[in-house]
PDB file of N, CA and C in Angstrom:
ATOM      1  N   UNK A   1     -35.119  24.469-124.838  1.00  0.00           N
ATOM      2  CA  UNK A   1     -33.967  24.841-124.031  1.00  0.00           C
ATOM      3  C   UNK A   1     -33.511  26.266-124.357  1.00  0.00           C
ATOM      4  N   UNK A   2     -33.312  26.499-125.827  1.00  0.00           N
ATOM      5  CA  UNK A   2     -33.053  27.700-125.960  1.00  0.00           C
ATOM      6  C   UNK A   2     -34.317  28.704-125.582  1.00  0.00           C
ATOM      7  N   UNK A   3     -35.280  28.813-125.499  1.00  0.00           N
ATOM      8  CA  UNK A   3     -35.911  29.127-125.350  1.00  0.00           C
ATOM      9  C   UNK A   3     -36.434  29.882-123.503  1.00  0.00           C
ATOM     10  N   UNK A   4     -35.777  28.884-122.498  1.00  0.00           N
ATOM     11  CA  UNK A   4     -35.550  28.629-121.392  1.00  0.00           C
ATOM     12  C   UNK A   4     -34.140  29.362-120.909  1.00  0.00           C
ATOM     13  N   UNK A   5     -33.464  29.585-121.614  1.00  0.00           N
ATOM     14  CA  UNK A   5     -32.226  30.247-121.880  1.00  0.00           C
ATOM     15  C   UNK A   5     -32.348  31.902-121.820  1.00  0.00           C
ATOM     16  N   UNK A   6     -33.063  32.017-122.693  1.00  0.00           N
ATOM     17  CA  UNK A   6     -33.422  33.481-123.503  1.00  0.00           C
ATOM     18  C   UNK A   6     -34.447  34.078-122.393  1.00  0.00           C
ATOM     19  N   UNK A   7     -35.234  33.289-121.595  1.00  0.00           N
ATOM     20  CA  UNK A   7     -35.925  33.683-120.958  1.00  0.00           C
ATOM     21  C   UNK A   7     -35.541  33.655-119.192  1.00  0.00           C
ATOM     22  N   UNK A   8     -34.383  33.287-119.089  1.00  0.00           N
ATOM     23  CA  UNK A   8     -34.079  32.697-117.469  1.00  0.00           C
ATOM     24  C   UNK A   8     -33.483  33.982-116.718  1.00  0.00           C
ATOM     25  N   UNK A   9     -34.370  33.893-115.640  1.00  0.00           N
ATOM     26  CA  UNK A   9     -34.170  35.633-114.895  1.00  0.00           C
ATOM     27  C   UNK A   9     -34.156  34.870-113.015  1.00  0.00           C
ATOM     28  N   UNK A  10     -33.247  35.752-112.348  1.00  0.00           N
ATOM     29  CA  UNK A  10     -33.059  35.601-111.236  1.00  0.00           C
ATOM     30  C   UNK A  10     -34.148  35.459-110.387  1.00  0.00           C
ATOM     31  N   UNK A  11     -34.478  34.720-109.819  1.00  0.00           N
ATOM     32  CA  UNK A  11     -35.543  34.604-108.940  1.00  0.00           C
ATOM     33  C   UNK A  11     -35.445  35.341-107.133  1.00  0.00           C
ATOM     34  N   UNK A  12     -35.423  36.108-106.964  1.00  0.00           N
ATOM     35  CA  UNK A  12     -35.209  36.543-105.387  1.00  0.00           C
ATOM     36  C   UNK A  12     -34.163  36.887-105.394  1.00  0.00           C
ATOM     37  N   UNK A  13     -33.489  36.456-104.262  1.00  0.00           N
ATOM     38  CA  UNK A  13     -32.078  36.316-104.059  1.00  0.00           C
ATOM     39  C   UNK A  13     -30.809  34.817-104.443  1.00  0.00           C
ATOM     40  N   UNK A  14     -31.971  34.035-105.186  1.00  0.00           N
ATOM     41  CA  UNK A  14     -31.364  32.841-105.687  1.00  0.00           C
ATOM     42  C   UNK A  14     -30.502  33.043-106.642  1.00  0.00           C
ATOM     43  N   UNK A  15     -29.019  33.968-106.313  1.00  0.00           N
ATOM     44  CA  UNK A  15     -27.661  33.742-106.836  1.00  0.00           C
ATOM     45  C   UNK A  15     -27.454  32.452-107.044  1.00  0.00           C
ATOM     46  N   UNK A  16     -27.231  31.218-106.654  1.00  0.00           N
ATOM     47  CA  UNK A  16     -26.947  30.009-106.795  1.00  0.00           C
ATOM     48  C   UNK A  16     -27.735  29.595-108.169  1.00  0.00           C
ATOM     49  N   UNK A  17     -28.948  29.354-107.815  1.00  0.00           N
ATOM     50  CA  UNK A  17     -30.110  28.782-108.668  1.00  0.00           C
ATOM     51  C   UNK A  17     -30.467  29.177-110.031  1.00  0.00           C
ATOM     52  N   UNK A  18     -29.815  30.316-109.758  1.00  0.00           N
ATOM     53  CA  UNK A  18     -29.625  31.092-111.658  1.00  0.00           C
ATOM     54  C   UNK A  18     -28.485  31.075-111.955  1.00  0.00           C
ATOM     55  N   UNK A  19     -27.403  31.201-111.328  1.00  0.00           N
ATOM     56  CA  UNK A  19     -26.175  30.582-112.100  1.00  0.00           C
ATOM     57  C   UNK A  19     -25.869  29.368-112.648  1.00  0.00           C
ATOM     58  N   UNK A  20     -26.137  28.532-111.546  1.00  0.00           N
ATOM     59  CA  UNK A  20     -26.091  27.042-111.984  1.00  0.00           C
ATOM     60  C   UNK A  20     -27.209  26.698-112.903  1.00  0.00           C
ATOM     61  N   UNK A  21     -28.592  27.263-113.127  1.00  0.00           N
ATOM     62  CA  UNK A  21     -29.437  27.231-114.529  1.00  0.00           C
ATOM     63  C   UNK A  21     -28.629  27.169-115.416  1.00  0.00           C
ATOM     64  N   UNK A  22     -27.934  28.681-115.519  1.00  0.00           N
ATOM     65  CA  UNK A  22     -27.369  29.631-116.613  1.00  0.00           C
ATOM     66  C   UNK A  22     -26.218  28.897-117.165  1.00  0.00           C
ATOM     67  N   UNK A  23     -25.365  28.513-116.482  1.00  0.00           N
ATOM     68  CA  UNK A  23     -24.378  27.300-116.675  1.00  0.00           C
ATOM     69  C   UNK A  23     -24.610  26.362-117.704  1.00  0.00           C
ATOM     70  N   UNK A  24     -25.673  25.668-116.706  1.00  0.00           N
ATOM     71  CA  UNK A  24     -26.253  24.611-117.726  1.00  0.00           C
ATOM     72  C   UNK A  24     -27.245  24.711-118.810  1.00  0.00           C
ATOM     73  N   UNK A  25     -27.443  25.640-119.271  1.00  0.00           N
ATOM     74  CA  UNK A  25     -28.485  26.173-120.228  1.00  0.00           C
ATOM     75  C   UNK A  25     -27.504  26.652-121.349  1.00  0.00           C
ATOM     76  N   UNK A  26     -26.362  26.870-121.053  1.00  0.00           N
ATOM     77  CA  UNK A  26     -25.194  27.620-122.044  1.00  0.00           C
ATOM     78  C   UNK A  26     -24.679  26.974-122.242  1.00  0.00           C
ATOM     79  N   UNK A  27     -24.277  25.586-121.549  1.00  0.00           N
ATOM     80  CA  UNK A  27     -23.130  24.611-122.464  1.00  0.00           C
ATOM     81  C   UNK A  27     -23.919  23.787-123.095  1.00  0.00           C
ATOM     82  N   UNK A  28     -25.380  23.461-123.212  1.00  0.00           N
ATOM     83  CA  UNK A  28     -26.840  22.807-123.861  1.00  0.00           C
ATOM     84  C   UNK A  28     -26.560  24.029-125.226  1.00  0.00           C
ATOM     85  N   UNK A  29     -26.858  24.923-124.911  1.00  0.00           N
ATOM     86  CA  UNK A  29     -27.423  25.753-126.325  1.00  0.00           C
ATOM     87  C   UNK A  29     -25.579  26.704-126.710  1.00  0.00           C
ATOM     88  N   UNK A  30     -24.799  25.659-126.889  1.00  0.00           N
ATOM     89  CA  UNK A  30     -23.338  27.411-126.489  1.00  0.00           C
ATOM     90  C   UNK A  30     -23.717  28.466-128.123  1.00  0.00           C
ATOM     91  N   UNK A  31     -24.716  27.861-128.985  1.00  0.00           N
ATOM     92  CA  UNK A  31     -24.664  29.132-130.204  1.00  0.00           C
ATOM     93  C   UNK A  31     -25.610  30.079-129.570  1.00  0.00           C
ATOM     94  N   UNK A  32     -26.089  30.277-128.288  1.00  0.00           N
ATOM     95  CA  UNK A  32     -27.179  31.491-127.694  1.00  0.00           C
ATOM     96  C   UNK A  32     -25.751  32.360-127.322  1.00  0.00           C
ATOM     97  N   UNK A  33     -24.892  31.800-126.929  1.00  0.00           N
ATOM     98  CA  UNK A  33     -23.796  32.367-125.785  1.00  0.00           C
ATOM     99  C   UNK A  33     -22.556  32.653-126.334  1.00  0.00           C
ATOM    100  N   UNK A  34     -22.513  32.514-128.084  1.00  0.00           N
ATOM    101  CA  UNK A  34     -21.650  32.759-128.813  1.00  0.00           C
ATOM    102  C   UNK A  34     -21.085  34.227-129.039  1.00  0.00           C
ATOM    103  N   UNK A  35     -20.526  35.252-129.526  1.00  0.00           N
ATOM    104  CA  UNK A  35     -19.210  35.167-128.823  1.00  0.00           C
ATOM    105  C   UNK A  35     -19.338  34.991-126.869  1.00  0.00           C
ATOM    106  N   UNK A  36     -18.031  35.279-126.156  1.00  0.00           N
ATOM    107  CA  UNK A  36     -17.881  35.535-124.829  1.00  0.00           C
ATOM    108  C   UNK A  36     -18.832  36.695-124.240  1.00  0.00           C
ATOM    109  N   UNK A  37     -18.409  37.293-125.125  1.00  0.00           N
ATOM    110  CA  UNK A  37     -19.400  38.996-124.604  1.00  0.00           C
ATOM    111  C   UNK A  37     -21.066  38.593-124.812  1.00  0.00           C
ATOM    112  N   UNK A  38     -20.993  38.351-125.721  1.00  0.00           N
ATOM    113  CA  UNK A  38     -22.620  37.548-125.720  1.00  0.00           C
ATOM    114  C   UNK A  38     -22.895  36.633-124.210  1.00  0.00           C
ATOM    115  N   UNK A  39     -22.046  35.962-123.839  1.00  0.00           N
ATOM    116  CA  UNK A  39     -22.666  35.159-122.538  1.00  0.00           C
ATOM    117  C   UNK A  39     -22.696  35.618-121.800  1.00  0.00           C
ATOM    118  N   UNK A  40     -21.498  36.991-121.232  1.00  0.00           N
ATOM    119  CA  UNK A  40     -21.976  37.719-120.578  1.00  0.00           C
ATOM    120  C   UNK A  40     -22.897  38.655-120.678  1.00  0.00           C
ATOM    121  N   UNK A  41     -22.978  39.396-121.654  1.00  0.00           N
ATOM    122  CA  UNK A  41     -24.513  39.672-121.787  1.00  0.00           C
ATOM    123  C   UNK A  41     -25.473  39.060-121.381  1.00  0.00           C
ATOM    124  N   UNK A  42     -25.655  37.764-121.957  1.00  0.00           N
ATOM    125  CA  UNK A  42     -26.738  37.363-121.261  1.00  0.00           C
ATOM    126  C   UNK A  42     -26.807  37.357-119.738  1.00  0.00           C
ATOM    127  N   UNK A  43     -25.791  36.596-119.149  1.00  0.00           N
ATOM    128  CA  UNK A  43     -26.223  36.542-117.857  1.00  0.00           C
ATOM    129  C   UNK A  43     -26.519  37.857-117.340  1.00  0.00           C
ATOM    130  N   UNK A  44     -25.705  38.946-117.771  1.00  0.00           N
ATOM    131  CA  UNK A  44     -26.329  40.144-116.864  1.00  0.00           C
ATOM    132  C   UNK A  44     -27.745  40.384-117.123  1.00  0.00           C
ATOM    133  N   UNK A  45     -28.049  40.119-118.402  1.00  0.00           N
ATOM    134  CA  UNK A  45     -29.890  40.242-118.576  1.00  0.00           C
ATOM    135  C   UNK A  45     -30.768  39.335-117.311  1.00  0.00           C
ATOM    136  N   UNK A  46     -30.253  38.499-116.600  1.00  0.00           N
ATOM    137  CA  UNK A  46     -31.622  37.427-116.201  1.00  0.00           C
ATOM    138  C   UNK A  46     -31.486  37.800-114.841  1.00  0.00           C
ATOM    139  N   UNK A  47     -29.994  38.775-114.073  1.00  0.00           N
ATOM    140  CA  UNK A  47     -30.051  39.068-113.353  1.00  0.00           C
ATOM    141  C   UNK A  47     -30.860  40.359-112.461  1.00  0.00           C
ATOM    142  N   UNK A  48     -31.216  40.248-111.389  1.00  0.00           N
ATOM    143  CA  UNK A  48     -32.592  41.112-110.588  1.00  0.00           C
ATOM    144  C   UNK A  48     -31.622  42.461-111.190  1.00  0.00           C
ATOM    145  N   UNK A  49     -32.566  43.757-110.899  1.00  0.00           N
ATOM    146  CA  UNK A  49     -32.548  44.831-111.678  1.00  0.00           C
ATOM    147  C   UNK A  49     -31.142  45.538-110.822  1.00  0.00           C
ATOM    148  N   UNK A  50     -31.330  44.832-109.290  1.00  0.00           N
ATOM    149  CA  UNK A  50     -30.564  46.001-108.521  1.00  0.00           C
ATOM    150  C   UNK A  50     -29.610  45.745-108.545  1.00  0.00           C
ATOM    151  N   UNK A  51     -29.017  44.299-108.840  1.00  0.00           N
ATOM    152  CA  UNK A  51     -27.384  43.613-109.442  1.00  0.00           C
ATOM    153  C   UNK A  51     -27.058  44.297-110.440  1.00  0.00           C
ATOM    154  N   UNK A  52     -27.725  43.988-111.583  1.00  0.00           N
ATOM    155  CA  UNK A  52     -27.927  44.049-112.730  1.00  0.00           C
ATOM    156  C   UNK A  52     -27.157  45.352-113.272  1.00  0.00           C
ATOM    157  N   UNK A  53     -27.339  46.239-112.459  1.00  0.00           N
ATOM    158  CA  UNK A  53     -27.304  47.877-112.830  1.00  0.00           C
ATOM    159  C   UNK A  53     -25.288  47.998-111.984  1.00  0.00           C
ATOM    160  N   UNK A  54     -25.351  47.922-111.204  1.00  0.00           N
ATOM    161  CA  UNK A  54     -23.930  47.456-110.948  1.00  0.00           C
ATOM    162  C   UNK A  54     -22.465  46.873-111.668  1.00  0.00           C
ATOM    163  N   UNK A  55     -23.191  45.535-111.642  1.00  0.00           N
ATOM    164  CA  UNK A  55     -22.840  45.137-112.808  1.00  0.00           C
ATOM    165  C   UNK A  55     -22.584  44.995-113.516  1.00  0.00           C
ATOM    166  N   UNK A  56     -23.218  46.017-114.400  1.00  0.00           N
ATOM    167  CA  UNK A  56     -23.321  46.340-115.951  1.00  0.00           C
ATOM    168  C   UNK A  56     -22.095  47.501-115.853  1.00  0.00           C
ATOM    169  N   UNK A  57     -22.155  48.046-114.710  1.00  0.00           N
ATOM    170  CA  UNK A  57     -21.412  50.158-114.851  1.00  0.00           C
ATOM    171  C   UNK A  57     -19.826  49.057-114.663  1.00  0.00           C
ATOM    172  N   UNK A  58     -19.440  47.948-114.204  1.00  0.00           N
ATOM    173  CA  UNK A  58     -18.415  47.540-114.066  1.00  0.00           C
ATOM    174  C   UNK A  58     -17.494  46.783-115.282  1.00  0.00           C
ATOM    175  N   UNK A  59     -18.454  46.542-116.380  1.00  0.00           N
ATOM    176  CA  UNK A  59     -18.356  46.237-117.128  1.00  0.00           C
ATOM    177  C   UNK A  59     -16.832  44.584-117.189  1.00  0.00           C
ATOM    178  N   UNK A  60     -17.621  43.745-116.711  1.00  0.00           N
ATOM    179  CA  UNK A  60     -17.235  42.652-116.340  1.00  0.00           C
ATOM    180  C   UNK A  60     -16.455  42.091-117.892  1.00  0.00           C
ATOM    181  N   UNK A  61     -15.515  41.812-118.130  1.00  0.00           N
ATOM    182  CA  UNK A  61     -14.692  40.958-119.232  1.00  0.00           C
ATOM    183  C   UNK A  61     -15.045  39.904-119.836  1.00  0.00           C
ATOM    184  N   UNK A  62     -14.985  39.200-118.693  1.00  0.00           N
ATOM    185  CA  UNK A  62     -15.385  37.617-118.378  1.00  0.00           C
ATOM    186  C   UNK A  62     -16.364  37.265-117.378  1.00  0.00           C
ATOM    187  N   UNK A  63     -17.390  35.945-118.205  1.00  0.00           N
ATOM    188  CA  UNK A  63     -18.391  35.872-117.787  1.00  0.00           C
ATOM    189  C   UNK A  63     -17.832  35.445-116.045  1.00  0.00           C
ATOM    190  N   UNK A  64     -16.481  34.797-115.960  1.00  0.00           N
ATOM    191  CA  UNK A  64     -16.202  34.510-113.829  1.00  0.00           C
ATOM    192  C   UNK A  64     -16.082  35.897-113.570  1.00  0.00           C
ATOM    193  N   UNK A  65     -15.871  37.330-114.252  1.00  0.00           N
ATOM    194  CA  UNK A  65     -15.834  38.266-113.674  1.00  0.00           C
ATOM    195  C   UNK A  65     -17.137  38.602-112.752  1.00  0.00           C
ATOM    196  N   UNK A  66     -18.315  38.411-114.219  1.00  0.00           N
ATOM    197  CA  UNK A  66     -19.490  38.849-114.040  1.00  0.00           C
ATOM    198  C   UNK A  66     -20.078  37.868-112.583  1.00  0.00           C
ATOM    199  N   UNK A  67     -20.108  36.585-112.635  1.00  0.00           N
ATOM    200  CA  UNK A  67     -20.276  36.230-111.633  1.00  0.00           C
ATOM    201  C   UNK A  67     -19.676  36.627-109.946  1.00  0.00           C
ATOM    202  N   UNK A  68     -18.593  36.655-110.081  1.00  0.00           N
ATOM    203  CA  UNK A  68     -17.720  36.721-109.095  1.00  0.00           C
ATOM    204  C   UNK A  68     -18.501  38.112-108.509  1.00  0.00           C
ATOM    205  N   UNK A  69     -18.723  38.978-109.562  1.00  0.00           N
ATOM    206  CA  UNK A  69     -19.101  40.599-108.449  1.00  0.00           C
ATOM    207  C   UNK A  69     -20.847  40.388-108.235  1.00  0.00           C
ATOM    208  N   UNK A  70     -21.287  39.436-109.052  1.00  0.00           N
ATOM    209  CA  UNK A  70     -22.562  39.040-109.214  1.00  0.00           C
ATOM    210  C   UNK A  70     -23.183  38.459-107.310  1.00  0.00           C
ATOM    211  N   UNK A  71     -22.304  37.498-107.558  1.00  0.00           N
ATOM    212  CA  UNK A  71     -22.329  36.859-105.984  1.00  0.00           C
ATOM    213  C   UNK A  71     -21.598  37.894-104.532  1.00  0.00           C
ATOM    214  N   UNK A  72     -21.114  38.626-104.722  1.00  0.00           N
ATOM    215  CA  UNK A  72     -20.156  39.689-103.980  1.00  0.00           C
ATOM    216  C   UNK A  72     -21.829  40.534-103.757  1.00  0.00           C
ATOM    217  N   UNK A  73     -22.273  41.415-104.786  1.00  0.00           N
ATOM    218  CA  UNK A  73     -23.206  41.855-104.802  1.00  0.00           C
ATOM    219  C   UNK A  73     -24.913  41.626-104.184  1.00  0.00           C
ATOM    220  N   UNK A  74     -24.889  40.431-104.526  1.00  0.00           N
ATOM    221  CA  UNK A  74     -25.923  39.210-103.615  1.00  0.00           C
ATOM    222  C   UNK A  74     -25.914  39.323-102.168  1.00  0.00           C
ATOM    223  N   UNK A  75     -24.300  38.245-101.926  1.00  0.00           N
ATOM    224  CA  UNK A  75     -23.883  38.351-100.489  1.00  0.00           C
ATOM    225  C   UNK A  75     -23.987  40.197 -99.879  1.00  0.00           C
ATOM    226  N   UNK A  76     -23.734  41.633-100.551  1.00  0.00           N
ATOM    227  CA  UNK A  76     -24.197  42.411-100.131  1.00  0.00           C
ATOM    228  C   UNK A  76     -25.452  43.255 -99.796  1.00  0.00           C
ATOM    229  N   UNK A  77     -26.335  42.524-100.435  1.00  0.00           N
ATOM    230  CA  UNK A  77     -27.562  42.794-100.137  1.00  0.00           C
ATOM    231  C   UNK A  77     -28.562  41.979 -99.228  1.00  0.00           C
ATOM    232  N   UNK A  78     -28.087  40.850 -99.686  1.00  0.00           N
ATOM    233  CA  UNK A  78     -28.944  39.618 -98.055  1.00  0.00           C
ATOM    234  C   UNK A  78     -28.093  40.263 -96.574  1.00  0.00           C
ATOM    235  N   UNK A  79     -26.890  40.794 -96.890  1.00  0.00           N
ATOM    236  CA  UNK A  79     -26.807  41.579 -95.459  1.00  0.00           C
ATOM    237  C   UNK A  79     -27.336  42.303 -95.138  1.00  0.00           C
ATOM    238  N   UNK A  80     -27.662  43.207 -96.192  1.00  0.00           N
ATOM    239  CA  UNK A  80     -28.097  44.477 -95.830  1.00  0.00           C
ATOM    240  C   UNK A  80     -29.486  44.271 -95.128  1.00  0.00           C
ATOM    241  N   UNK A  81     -30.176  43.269 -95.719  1.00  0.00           N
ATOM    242  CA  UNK A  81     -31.632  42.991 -95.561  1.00  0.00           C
ATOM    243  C   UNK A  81     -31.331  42.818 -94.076  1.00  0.00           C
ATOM    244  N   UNK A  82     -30.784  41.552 -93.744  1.00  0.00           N
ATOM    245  CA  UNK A  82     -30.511  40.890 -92.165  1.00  0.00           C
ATOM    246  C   UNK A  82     -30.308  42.159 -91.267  1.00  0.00           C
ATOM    247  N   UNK A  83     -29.593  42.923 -91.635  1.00  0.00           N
ATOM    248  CA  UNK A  83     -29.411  44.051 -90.293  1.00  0.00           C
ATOM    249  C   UNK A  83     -30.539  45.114 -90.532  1.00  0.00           C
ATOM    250  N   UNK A  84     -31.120  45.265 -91.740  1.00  0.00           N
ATOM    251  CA  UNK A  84     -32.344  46.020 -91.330  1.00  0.00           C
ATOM    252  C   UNK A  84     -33.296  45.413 -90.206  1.00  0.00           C
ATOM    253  N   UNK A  85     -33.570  44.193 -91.113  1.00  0.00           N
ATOM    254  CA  UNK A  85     -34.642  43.371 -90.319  1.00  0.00           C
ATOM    255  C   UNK A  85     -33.865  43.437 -88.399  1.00  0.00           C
ATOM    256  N   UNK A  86     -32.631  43.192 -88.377  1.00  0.00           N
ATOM    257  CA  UNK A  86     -32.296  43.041 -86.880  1.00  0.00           C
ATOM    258  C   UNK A  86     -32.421  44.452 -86.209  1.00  0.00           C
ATOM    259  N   UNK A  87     -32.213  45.761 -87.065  1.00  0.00           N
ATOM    260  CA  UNK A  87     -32.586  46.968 -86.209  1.00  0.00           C
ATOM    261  C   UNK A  87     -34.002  46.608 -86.464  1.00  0.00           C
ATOM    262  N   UNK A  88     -35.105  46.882 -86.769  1.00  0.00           N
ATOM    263  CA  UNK A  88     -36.580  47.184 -87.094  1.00  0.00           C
ATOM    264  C   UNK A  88     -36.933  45.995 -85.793  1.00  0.00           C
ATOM    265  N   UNK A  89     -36.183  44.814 -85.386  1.00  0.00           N
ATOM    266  CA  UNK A  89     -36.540  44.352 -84.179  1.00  0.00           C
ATOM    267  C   UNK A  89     -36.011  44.708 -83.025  1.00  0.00           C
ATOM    268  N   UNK A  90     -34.905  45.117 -83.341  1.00  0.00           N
ATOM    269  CA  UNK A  90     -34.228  46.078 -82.245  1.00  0.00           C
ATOM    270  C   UNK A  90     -35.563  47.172 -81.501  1.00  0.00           C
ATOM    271  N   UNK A  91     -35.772  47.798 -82.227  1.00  0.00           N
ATOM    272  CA  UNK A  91     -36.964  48.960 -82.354  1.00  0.00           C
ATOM    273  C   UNK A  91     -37.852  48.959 -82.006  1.00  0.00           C
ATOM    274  N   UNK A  92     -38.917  47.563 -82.393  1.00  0.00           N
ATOM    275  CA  UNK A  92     -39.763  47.244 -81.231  1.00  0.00           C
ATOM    276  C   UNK A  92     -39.759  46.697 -80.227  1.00  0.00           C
ATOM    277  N   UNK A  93     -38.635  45.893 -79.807  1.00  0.00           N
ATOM    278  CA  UNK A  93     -38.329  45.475 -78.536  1.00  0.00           C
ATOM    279  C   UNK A  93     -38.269  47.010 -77.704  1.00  0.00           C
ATOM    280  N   UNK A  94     -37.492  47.643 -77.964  1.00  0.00           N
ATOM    281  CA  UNK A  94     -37.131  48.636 -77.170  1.00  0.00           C
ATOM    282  C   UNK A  94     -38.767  49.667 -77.694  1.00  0.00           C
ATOM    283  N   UNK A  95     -39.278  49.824 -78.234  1.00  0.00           N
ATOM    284  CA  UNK A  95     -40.605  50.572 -77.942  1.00  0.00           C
ATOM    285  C   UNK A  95     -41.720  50.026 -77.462  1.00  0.00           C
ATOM    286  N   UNK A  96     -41.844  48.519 -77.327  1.00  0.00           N
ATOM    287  CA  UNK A  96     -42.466  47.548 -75.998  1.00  0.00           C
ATOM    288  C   UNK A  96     -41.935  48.051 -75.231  1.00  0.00           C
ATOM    289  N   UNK A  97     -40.667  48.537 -74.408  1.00  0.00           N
ATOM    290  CA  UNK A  97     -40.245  48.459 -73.504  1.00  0.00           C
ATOM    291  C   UNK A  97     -40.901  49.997 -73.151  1.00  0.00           C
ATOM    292  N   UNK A  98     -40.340  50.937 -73.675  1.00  0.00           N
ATOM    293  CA  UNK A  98     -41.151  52.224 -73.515  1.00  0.00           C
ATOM    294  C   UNK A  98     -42.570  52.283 -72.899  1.00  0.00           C
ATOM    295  N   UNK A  99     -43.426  51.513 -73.897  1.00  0.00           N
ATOM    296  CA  UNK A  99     -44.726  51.644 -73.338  1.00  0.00           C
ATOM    297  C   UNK A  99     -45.355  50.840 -72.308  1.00  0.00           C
ATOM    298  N   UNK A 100     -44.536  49.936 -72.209  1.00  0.00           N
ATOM    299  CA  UNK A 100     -45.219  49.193 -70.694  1.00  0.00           C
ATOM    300  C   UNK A 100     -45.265  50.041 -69.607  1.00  0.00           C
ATOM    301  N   UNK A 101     -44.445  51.175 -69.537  1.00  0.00           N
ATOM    302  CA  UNK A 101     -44.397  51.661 -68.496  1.00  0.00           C
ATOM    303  C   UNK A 101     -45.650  52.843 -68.195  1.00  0.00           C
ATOM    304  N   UNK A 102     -45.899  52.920 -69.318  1.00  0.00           N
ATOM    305  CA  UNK A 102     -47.008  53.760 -69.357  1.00  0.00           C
ATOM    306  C   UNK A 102     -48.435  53.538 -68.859  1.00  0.00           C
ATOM    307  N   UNK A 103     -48.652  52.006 -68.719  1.00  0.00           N
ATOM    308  CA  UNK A 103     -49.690  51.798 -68.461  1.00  0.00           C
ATOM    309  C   UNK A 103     -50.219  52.064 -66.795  1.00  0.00           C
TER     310      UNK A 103
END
């Protein structure tokens, strides 16, 4: 467990799935997560690099801090993704449209 602990890193965009690990991996082992600053430490370690770095410059108190901008941060990047992806289809719809006419 500790071991599973020391090693538990965000998978994708699975905010949920590594917190709720991390949760339960810390009240199993709480001498990994001993003092407070230690648990937050950790969790900022298992988190993806591009949270992570955020994060860290905010320098979170408390580990609900760290979460709270953790998930804020998440929810801002699965947007970001969604409206790329919706212009980049925007884009070829409308450059299908361009070239049909060409033919």
């Amino acid at each position: 467990m500790e071991q599973e602990l020391y090693n538990l890193r965000m998978k994708g965009m699975d905010i949920d799935g590594y917190t709720n690990r991390f949760h339960e991996l810390a009240f199993l082992c709480p001498r990994m997560v001993e003092p407070k600053a230690v648990k937050v430490e950790q969790y900022l370690w298992g988190l993806t690099k591009s949270i992570r770095g955020d994060v860290t410059s905010s320098q979170p108190a408390t580990i609900n801090d760290a979460v709270r901008l953790s998930y804020q941060l998440a929810g801002q990047l699965i947007q970001d993704k969604a409206d790329e992806a919706t212009e980049s289809e925007k884009r070829m719809v409308e450059g299908d449209r361009g070239s049909r006419g060409d033919n």
